[in-house]
C-alpha atoms as a PDB file:
ATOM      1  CA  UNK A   1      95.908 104.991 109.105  1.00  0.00           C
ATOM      2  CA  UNK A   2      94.506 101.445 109.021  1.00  0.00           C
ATOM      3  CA  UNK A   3      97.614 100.133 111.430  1.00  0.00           C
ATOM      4  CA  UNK A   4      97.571  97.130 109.024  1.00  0.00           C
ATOM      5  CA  UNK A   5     100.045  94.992 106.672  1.00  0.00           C
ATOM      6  CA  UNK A   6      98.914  96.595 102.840  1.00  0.00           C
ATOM      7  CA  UNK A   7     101.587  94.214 101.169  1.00  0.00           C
ATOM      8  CA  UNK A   8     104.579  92.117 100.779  1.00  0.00           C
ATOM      9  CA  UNK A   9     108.108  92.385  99.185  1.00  0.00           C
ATOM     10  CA  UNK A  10     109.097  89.203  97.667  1.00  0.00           C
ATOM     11  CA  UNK A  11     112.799  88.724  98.073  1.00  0.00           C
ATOM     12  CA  UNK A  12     115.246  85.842  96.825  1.00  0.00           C
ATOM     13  CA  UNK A  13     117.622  84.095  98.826  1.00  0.00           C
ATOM     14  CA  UNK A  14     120.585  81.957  98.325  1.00  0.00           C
ATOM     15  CA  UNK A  15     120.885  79.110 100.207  1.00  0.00           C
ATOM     16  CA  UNK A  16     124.382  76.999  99.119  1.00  0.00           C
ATOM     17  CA  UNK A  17     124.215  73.663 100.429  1.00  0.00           C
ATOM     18  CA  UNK A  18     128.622  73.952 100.708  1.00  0.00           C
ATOM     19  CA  UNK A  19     128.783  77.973 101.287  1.00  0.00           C
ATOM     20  CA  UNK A  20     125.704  78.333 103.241  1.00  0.00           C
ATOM     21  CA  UNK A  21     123.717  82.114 103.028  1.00  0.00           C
ATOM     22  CA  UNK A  22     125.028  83.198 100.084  1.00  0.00           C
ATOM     23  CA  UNK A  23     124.172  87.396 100.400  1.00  0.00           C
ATOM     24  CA  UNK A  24     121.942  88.806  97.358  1.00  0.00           C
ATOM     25  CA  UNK A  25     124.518  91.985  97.279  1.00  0.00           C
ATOM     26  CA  UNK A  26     127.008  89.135  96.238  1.00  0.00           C
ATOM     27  CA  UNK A  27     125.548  86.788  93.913  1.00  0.00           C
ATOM     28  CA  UNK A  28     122.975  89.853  92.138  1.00  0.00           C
ATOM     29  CA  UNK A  29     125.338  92.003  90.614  1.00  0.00           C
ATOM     30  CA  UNK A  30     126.778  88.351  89.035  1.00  0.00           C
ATOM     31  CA  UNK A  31     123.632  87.188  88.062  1.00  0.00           C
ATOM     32  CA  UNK A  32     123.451  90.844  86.079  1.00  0.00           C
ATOM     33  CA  UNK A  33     126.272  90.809  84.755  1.00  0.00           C
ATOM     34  CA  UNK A  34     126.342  87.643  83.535  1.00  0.00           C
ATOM     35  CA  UNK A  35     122.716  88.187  81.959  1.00  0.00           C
ATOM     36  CA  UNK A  36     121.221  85.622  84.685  1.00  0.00           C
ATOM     37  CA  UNK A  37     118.958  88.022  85.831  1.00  0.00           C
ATOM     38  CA  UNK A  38     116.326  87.556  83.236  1.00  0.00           C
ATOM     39  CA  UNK A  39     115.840  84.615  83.790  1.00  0.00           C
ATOM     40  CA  UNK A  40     116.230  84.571  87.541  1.00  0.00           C
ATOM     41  CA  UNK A  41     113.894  88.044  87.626  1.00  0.00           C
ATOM     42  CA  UNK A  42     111.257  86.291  85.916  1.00  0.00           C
ATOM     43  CA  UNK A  43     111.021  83.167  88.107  1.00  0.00           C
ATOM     44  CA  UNK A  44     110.936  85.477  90.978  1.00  0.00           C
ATOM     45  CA  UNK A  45     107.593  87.285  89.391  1.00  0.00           C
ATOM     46  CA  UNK A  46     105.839  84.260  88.729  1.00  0.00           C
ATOM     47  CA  UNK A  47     106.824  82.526  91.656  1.00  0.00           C
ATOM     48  CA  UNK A  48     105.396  86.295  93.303  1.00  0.00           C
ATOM     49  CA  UNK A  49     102.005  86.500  91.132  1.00  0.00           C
ATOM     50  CA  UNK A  50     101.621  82.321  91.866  1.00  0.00           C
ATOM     51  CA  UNK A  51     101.832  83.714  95.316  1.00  0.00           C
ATOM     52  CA  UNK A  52      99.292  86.190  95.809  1.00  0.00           C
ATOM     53  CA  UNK A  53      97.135  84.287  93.385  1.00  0.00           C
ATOM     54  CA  UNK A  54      97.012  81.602  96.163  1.00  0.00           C
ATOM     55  CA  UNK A  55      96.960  83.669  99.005  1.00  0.00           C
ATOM     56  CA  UNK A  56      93.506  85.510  97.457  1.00  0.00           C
ATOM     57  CA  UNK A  57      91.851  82.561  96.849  1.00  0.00           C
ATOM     58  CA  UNK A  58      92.170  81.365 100.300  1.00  0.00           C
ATOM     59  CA  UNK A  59      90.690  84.667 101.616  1.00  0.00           C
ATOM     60  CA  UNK A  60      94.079  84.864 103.731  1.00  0.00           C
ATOM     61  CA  UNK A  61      95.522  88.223 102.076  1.00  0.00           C
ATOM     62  CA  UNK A  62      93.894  91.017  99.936  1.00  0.00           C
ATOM     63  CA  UNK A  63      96.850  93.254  99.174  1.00  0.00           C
ATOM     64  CA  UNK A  64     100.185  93.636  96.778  1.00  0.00           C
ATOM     65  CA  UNK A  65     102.987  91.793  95.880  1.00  0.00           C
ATOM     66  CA  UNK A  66     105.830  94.211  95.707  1.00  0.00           C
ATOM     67  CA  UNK A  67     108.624  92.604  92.799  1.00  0.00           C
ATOM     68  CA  UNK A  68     111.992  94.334  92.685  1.00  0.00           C
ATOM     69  CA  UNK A  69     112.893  94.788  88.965  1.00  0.00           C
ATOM     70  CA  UNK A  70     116.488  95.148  87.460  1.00  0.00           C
ATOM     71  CA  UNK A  71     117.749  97.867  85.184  1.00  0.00           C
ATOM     72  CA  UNK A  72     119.519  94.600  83.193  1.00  0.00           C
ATOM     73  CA  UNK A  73     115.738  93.440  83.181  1.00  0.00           C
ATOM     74  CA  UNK A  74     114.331  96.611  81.833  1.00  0.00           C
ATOM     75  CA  UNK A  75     116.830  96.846  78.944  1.00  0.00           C
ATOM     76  CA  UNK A  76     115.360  93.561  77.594  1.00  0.00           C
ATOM     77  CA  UNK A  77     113.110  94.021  75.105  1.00  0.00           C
ATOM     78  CA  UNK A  78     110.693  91.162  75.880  1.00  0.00           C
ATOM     79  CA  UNK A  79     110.701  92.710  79.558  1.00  0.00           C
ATOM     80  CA  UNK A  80     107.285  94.186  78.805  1.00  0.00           C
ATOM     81  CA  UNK A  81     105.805  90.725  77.297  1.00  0.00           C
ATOM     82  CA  UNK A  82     107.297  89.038  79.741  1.00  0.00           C
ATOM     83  CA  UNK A  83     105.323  90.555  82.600  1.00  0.00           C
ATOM     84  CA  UNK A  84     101.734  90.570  80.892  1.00  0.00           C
ATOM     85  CA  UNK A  85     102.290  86.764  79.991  1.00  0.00           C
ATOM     86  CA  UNK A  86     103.002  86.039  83.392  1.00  0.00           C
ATOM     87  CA  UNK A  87     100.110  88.187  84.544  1.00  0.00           C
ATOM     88  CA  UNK A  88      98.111  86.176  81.966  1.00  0.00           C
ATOM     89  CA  UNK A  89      99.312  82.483  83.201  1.00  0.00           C
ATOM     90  CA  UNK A  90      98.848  83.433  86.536  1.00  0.00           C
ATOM     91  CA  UNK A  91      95.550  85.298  86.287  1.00  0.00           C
ATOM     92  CA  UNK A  92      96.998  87.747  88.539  1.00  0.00           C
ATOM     93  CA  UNK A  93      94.771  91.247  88.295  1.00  0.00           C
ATOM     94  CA  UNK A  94      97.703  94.108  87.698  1.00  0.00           C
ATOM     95  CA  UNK A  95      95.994  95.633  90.801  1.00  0.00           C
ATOM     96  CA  UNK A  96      97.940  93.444  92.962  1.00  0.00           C
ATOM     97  CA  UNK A  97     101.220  93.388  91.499  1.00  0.00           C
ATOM     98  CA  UNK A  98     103.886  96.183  92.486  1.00  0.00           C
ATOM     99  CA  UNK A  99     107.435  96.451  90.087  1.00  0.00           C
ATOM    100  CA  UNK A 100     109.752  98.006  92.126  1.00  0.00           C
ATOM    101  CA  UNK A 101     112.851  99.889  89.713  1.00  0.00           C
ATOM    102  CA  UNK A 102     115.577 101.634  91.445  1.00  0.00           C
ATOM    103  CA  UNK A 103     115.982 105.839  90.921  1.00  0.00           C
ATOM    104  CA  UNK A 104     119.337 104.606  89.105  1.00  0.00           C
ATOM    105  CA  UNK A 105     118.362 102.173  86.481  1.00  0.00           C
ATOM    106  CA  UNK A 106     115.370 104.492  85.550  1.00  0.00           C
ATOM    107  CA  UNK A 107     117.132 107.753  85.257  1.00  0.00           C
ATOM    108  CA  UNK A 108     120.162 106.065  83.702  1.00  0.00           C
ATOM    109  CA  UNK A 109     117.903 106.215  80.304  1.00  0.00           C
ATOM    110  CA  UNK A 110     114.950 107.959  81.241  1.00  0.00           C
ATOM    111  CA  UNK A 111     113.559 108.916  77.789  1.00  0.00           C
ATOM    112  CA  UNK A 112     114.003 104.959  76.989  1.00  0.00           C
ATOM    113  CA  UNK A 113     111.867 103.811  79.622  1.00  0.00           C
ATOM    114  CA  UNK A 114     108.984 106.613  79.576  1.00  0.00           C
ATOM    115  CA  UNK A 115     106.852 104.578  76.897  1.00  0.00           C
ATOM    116  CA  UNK A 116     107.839 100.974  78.350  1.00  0.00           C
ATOM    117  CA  UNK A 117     106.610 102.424  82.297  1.00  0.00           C
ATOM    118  CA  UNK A 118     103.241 103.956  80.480  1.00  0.00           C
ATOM    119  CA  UNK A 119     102.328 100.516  78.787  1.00  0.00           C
ATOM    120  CA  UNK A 120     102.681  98.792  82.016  1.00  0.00           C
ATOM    121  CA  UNK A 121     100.904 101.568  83.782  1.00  0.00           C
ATOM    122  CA  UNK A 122      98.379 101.085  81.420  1.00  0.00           C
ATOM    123  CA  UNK A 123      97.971  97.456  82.559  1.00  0.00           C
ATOM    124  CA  UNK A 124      97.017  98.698  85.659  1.00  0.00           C
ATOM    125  CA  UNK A 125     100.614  97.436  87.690  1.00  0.00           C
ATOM    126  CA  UNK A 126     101.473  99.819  90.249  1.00  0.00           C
ATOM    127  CA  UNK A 127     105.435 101.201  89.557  1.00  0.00           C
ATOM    128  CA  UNK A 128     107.246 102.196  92.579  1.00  0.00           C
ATOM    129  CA  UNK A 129     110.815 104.640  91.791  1.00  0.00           C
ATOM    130  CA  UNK A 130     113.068 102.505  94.896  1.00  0.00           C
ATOM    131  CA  UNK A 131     116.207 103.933  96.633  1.00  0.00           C
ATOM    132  CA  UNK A 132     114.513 107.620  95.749  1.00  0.00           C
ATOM    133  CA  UNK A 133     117.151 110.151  96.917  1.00  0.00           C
ATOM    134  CA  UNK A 134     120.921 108.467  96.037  1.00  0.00           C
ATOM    135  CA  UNK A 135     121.672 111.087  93.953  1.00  0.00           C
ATOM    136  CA  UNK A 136     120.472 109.732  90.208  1.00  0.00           C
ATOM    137  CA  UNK A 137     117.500 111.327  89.437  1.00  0.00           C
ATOM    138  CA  UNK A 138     116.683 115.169  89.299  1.00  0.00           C
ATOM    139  CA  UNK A 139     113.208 116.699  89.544  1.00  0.00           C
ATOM    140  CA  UNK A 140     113.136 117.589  85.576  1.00  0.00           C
ATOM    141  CA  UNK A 141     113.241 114.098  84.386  1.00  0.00           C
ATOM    142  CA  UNK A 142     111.319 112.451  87.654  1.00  0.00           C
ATOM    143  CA  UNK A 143     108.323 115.017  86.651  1.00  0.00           C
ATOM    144  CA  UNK A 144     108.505 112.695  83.176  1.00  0.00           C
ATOM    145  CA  UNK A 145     108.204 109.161  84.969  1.00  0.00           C
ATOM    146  CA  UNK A 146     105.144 107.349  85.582  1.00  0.00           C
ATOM    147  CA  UNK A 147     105.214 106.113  89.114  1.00  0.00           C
ATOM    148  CA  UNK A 148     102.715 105.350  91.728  1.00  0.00           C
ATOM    149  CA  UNK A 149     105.212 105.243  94.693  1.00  0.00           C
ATOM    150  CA  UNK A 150     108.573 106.923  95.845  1.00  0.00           C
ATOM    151  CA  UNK A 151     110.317 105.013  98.248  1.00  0.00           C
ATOM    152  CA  UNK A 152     112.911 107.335  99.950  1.00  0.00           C
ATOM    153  CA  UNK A 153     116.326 105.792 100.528  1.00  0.00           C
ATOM    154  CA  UNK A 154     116.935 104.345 103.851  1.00  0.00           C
ATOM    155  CA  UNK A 155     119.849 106.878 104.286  1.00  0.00           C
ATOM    156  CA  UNK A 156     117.799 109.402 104.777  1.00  0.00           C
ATOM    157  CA  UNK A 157     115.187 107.688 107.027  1.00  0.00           C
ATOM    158  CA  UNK A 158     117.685 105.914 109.459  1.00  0.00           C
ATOM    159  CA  UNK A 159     119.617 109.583 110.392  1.00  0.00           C
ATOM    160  CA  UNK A 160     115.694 111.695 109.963  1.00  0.00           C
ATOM    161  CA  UNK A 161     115.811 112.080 114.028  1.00  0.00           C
ATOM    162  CA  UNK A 162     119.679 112.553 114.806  1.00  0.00           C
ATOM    163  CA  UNK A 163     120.237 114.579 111.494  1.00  0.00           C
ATOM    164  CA  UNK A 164     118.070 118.017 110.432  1.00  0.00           C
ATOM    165  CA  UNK A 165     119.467 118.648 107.354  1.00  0.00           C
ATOM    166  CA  UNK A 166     118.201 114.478 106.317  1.00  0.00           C
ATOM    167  CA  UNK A 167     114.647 115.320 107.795  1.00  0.00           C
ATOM    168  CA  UNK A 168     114.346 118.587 105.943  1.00  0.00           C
ATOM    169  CA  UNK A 169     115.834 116.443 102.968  1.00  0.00           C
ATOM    170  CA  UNK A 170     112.834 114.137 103.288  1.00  0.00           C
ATOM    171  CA  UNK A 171     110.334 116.774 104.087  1.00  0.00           C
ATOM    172  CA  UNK A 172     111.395 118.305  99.950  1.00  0.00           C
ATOM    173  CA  UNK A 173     111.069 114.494  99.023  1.00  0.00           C
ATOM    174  CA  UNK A 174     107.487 114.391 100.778  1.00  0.00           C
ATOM    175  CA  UNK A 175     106.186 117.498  98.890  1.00  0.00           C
ATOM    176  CA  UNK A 176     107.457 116.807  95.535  1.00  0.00           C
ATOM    177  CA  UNK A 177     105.484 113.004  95.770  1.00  0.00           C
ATOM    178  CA  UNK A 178     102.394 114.819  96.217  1.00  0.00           C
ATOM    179  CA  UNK A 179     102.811 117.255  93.415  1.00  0.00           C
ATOM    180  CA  UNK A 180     103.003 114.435  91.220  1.00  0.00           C
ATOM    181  CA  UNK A 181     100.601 112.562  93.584  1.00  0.00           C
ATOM    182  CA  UNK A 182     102.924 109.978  94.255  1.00  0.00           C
ATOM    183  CA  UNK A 183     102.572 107.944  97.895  1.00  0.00           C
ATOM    184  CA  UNK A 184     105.252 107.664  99.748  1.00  0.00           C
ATOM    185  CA  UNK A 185     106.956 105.019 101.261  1.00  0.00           C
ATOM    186  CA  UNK A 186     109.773 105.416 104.620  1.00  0.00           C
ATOM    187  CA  UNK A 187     112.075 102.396 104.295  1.00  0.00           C
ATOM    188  CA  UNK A 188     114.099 101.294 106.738  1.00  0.00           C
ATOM    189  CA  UNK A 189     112.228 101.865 110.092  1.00  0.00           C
ATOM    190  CA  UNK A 190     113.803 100.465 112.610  1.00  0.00           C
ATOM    191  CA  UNK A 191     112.988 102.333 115.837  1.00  0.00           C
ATOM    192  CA  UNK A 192     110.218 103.644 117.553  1.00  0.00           C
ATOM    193  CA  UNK A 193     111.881 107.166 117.053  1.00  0.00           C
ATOM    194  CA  UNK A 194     111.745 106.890 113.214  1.00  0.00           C
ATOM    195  CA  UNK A 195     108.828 105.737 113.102  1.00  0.00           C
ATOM    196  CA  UNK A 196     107.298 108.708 114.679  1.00  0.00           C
ATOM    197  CA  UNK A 197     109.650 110.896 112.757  1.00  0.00           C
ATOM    198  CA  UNK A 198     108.134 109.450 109.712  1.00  0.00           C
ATOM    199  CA  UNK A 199     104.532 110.023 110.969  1.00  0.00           C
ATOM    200  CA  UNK A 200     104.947 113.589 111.550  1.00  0.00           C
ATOM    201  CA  UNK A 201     106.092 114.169 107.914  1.00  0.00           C
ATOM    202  CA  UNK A 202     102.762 112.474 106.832  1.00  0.00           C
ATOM    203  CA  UNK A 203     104.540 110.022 105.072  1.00  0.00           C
ATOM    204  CA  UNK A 204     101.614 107.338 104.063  1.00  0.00           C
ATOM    205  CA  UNK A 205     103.729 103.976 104.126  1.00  0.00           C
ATOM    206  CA  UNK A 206     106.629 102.081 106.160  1.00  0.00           C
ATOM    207  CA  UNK A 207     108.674  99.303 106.218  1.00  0.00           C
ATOM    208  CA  UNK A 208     111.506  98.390 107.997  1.00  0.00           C
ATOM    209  CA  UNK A 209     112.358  95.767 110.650  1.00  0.00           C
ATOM    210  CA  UNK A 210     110.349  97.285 113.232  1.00  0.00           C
ATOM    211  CA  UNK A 211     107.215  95.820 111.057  1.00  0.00           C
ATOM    212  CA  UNK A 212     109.141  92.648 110.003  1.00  0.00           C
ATOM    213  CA  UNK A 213     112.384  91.061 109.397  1.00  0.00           C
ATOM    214  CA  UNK A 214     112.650  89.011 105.718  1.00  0.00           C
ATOM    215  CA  UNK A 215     111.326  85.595 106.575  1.00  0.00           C
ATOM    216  CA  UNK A 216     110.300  82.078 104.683  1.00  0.00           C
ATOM    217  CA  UNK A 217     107.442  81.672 103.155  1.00  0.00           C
ATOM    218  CA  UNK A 218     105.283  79.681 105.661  1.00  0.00           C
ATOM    219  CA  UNK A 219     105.793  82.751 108.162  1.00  0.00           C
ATOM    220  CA  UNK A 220     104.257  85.524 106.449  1.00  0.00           C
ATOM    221  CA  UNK A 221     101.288  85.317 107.192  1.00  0.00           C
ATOM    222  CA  UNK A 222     101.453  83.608 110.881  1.00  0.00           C
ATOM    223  CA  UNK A 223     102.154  86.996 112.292  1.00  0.00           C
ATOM    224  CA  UNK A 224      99.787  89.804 112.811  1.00  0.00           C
ATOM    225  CA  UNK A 225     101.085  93.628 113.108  1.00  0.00           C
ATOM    226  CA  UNK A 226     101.110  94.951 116.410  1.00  0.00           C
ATOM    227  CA  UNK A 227      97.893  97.426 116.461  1.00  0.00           C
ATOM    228  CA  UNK A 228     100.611 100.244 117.460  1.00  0.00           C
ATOM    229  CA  UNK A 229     102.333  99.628 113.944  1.00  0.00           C
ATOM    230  CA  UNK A 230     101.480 102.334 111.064  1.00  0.00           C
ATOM    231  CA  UNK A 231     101.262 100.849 108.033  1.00  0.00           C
ATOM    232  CA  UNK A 232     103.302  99.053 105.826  1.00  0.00           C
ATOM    233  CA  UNK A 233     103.643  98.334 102.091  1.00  0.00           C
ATOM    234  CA  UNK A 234     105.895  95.820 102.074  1.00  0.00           C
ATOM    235  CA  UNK A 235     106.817  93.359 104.426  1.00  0.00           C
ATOM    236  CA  UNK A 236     109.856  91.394 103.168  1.00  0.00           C
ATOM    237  CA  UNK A 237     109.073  87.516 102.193  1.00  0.00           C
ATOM    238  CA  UNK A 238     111.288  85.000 100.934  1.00  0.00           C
ATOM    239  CA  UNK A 239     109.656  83.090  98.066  1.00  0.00           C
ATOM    240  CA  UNK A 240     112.674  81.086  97.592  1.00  0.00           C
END
């Protein structure tokens, strides 16, 4: 409604000085497996909260720092301590900070997670449930999870206007958010024709390269949205 950027997505990027762009779907699945993650995922959230620490006390941006998390990070037990040191160091008010955890690492253990998601709720960090509708999660244990924000799977969004059964799909997704009075997020909005697919279904949020493509640092913020953009929660920046 505000046709204004609400917040970014902080993203890592690989750049070998011998291979070049190394792709995150490559060198992320090594980095969890081989337990890098942890400490990778929390350089990434202080680099994040450092960030938007900055960025407020410049006056230059007032909303969230979105922070994907890893279901590798979430099994560590020092995950939670981890996060409200860094808040601490940072003096980063929870407000502003967004933990992103995909449908699949949180319904892999549900019951495990419920009391870990509550404390950091309780810290006032908004959670967002990411890649919502890939087939992990059913509605019993979702109605269990504290969450803030679905963000449907960009599946669904891309094929919303060429495919009926995906838009009625997302309509189901749409209604169950707002029992649980969850906003909603579209990603992947890449055309003028999803985008006002997405507005009809009320969603509150998009992202997508029609808003913005990942970019470095020192761009973010030299851009302004287009007044015809809705809004979007996360525009992807490269903190690397």
């Amino acid at each position: 409604q505000t046709h204004s950027i609400v917040g970014f997505e902080a993203l890592v990027r690989w750049h070998h000085p011998e291979l070049g762009f190394v792709s995150p779907a490559q060198f992320i699945p090594v980095a969890e497996e081989s337990k890098l993650i942890i400490p990778l995922g929390e350089w990434i959230l202080k680099k994040a909260c450092m960030q938007m620490v900055e960025w407020r006390e410049e006056n230059l941006f007032d909303g969230r720092m979105a922070v994907n998390v890893s279901g590798v990070q979430l099994d560590d037990s020092n995950f939670q301590t981890m996060v409200q040191t860094i808040l601490e160091q940072t003096r980063l008010n929870a407000a502003y900070l967004e933990l992103e955890l995909t449908e699949s690492s949180l319904m892999s253990n549900p019951e495990k997670w419920i009391e870990d998601l509550d404390a950091l709720d309780a810290l006032g960090i908004r959670l967002a449930i990411d890649d919502f509708g890939t087939g992990y999660a059913s509605y019993a244990r979702l109605k269990n999870v504290s969450a803030d924000i679905l963000k449907i799977d960009g599946s669904f969004i891309r094929s919303i206007v060429s495919n009926s059964l995906d838009y009625q799909i997302v309509a189901s997704i749409c209604h169950l958010a707002r029992m649980k009075r969850m906003l909603v997020v579209a990603e992947y909005v890449e055309s003028e024709e999803i985008r006002s697919a997405v507005i009809s279904l009320g969603i509150d949020y998009m992202q997508g390269y029609l808003i913005g493509k990942p970019q470095p640092l020192h761009e973010t913020l030299e851009e302004q949205a287009p007044d015809a953009l809705a809004p979007v929660l996360s525009l992807c920046g490269d903190i690397g």
